[in-house]
Protein backbone atom coordinates (compact mmCIF):
# COMPACT_ATOMS: atom_id res chain seq x y z
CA UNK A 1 22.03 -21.68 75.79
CA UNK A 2 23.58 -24.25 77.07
CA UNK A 3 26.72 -26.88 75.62
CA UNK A 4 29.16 -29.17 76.13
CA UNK A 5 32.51 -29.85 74.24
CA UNK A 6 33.28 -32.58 72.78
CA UNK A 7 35.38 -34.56 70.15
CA UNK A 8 33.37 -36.23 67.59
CA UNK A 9 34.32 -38.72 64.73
CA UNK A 10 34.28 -36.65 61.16
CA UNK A 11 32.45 -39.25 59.63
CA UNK A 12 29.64 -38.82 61.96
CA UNK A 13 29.19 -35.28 61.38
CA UNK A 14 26.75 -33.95 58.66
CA UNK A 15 26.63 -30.92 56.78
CA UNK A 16 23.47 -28.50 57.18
CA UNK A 17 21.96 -28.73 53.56
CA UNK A 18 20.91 -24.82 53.86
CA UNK A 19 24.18 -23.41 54.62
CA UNK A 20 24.98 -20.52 52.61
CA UNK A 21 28.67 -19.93 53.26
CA UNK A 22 31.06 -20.40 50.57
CA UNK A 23 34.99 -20.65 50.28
CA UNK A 24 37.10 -19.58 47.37
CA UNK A 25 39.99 -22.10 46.38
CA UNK A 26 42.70 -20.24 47.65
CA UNK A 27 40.92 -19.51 51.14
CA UNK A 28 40.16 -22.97 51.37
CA UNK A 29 44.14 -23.87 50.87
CA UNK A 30 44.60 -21.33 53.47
CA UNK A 31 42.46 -22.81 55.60
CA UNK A 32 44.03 -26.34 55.41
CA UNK A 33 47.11 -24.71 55.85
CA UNK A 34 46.10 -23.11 59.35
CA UNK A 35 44.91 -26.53 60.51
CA UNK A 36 47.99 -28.33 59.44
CA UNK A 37 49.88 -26.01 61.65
CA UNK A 38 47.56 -24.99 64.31
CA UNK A 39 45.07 -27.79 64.49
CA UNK A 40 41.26 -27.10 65.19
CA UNK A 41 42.06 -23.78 67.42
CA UNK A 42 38.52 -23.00 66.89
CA UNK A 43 36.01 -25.94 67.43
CA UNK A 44 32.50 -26.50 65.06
CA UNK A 45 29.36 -25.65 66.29
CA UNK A 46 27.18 -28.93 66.18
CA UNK A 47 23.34 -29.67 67.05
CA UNK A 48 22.34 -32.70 69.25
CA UNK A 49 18.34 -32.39 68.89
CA UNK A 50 17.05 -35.54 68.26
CA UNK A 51 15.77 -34.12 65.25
CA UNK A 52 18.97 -32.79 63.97
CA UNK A 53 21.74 -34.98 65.63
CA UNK A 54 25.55 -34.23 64.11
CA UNK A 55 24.22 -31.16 61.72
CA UNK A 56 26.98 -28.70 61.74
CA UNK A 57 25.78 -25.65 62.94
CA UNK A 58 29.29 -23.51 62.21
CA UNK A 59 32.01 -24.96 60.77
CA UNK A 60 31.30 -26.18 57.33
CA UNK A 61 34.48 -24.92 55.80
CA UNK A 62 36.62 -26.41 58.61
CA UNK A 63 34.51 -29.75 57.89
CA UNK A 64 35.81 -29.94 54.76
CA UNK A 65 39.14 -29.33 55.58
CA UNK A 66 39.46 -31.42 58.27
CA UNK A 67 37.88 -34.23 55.78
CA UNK A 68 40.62 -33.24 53.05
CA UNK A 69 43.37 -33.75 55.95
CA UNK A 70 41.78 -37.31 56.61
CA UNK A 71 41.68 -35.82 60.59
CA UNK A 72 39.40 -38.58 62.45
CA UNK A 73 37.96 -36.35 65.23
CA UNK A 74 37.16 -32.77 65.48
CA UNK A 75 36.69 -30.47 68.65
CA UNK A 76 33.05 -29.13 68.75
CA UNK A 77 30.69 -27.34 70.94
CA UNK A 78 27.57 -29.36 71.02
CA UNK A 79 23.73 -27.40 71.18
CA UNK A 80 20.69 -28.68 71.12
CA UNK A 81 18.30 -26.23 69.30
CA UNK A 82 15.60 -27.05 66.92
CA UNK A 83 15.88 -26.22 62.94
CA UNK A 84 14.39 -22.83 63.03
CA UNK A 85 16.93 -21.77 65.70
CA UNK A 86 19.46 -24.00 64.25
CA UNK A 87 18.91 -22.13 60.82
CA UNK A 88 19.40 -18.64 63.07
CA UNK A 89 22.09 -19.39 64.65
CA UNK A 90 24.23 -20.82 61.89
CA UNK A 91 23.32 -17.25 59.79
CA UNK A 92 24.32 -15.47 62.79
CA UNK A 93 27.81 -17.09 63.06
CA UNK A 94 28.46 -16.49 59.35
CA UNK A 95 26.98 -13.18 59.64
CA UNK A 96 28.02 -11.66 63.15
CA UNK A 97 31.85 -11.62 61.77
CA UNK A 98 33.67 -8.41 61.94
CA UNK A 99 36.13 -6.92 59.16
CA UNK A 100 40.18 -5.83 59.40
CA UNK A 101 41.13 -2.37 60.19
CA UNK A 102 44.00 -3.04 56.96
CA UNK A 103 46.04 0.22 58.33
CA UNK A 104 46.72 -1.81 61.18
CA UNK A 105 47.66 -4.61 58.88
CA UNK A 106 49.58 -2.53 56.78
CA UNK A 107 51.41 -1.06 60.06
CA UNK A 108 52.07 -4.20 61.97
CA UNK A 109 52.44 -7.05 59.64
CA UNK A 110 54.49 -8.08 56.44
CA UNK A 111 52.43 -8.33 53.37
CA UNK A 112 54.37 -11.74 52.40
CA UNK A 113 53.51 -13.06 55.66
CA UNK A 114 50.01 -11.98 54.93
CA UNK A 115 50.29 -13.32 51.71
CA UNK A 116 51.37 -16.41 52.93
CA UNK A 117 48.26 -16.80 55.54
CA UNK A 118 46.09 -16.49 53.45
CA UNK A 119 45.45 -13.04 52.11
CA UNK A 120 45.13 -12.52 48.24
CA UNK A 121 46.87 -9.31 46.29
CA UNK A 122 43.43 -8.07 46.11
CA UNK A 123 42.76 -8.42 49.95
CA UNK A 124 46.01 -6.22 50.34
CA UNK A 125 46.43 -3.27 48.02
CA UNK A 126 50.36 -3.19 49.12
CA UNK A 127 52.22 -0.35 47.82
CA UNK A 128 55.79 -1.69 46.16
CA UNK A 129 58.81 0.19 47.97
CA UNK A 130 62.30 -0.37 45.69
CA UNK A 131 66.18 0.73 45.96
CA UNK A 132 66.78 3.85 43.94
CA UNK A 133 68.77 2.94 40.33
CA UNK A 134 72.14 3.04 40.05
CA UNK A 135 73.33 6.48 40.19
CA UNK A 136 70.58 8.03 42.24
CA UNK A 137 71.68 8.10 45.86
CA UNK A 138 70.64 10.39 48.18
CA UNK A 139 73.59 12.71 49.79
CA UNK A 140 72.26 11.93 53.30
CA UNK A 141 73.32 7.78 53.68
CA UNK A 142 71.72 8.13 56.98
CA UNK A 143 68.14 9.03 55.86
CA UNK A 144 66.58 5.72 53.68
CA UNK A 145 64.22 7.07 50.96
CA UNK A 146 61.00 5.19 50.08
CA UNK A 147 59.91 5.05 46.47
CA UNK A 148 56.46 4.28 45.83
CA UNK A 149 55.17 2.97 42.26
CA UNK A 150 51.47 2.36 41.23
CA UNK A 151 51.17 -0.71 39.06
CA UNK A 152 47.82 -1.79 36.88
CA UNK A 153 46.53 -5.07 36.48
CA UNK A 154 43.83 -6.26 33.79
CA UNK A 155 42.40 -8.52 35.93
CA UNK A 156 42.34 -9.71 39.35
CA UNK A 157 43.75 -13.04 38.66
CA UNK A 158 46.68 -11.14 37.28
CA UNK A 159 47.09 -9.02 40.82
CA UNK A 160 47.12 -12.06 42.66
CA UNK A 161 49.85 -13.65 40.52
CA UNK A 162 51.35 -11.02 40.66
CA UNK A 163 51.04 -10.74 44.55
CA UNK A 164 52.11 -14.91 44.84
CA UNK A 165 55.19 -13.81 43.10
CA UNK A 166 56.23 -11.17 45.51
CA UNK A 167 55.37 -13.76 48.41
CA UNK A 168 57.66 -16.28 46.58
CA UNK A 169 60.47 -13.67 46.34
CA UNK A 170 60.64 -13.69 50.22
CA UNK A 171 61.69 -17.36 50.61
CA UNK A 172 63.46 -17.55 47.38
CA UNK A 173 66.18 -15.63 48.43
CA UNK A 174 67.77 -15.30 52.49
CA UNK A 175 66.74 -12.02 54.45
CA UNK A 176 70.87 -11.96 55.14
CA UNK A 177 71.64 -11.97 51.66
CA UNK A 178 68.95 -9.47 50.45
CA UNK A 179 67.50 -8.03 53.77
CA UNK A 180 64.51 -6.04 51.79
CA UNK A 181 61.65 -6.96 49.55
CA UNK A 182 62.94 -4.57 46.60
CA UNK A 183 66.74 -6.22 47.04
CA UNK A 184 65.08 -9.61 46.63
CA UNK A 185 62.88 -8.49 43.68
CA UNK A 186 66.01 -6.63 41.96
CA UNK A 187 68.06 -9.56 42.35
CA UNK A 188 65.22 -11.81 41.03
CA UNK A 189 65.41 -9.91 37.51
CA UNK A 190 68.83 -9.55 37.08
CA UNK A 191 69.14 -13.19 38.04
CA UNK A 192 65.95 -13.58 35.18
CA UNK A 193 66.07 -10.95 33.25
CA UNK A 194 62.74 -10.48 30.54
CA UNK A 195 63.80 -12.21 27.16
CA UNK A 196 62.13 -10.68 24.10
């Protein structure tokens, strides 16, 4: 198959009236979010049969985006490829996606940064690490020890408040003044402490 990239004006481009993809509000915000600061790193797919000339092939979501961020142009790779193929190929690039490996997230990445790009609390079942209370230190100050709590949510909304208020916690407070997570979330209550 052959193409050619191109900008074209987002006015001129149309939306395939069979796609099936759909975004959820907060991955759309995260979406937006990675073109404000990254631009269109990954152009739309667009068809130039005479037939079918602008239809976005792959890409829908970043269409929208793009027409939310009033951008005027958008990179694409241009096909020409009648509607049954058209039809294929757009399930195909929705389809032929692969999943994360979330031990490597998990090992590699901060879940507030992955909060922050786009992830939800549900995405990322983090386990919460805190200090010890007052009293409990270990003898060996050398040797940090890592509490793990479970926590239960009624809902998912409630997990991914939950999760947006951990991912608040990191920029609230200064990585010199409280260095970890758990000092920023213990600070946090004592600062706010639960009235009753």
């Amino acid at each position: 198959m052959k193409y050619e990239q191109k900008d074209i004006a987002t006015n001129e481009l149309k939306e395939a009236d069979y796609n099936p993809r759909q975004i959820t509000a907060n991955d759309f915000d995260a979406l937006k979010d990675s073109i404000r600061k990254f631009g269109m790193a990954e152009p739309l797919v667009v068809n130039s049969h005479e037939e079918r000339k602008n239809v976005v092939i792959g890409g829908h979501q970043r269409l929208r985006a793009c027409r939310d961020l009033e951008i005027e142009s958008i990179p694409c790779f241009v096909v020409s490829l009648p509607l049954e193929e058209e039809q294929e190929l757009n399930i195909r690039l929705n389809r032929n996606q692969g999943s994360f490996d979330y031990d490597v997230l998990a090992n590699l990445f901060d879940g507030a940064d992955l909060l922050d790009w786009g992830f939800t609390g549900s995405d990322l079942d983090l386990d919460l690490t805190s200090l010890p209370e007052d009293g409990d230190e270990d003898d060996d100050l050398n040797e940090p020890k890592k509490f793990e709590y479970k926590m239960g949510f009624n809902n998912a909304d409630e997990m991914d408040s939950f999760y947006e208020f951990i991912a608040e916690l990191k920029t609230y407070y200064s990585d010199e003044e409280h260095p970890s997570l758990s000092e920023k979330f213990l600070q946090y209550t004592k600062e706010h402490p639960i009235q009753t």
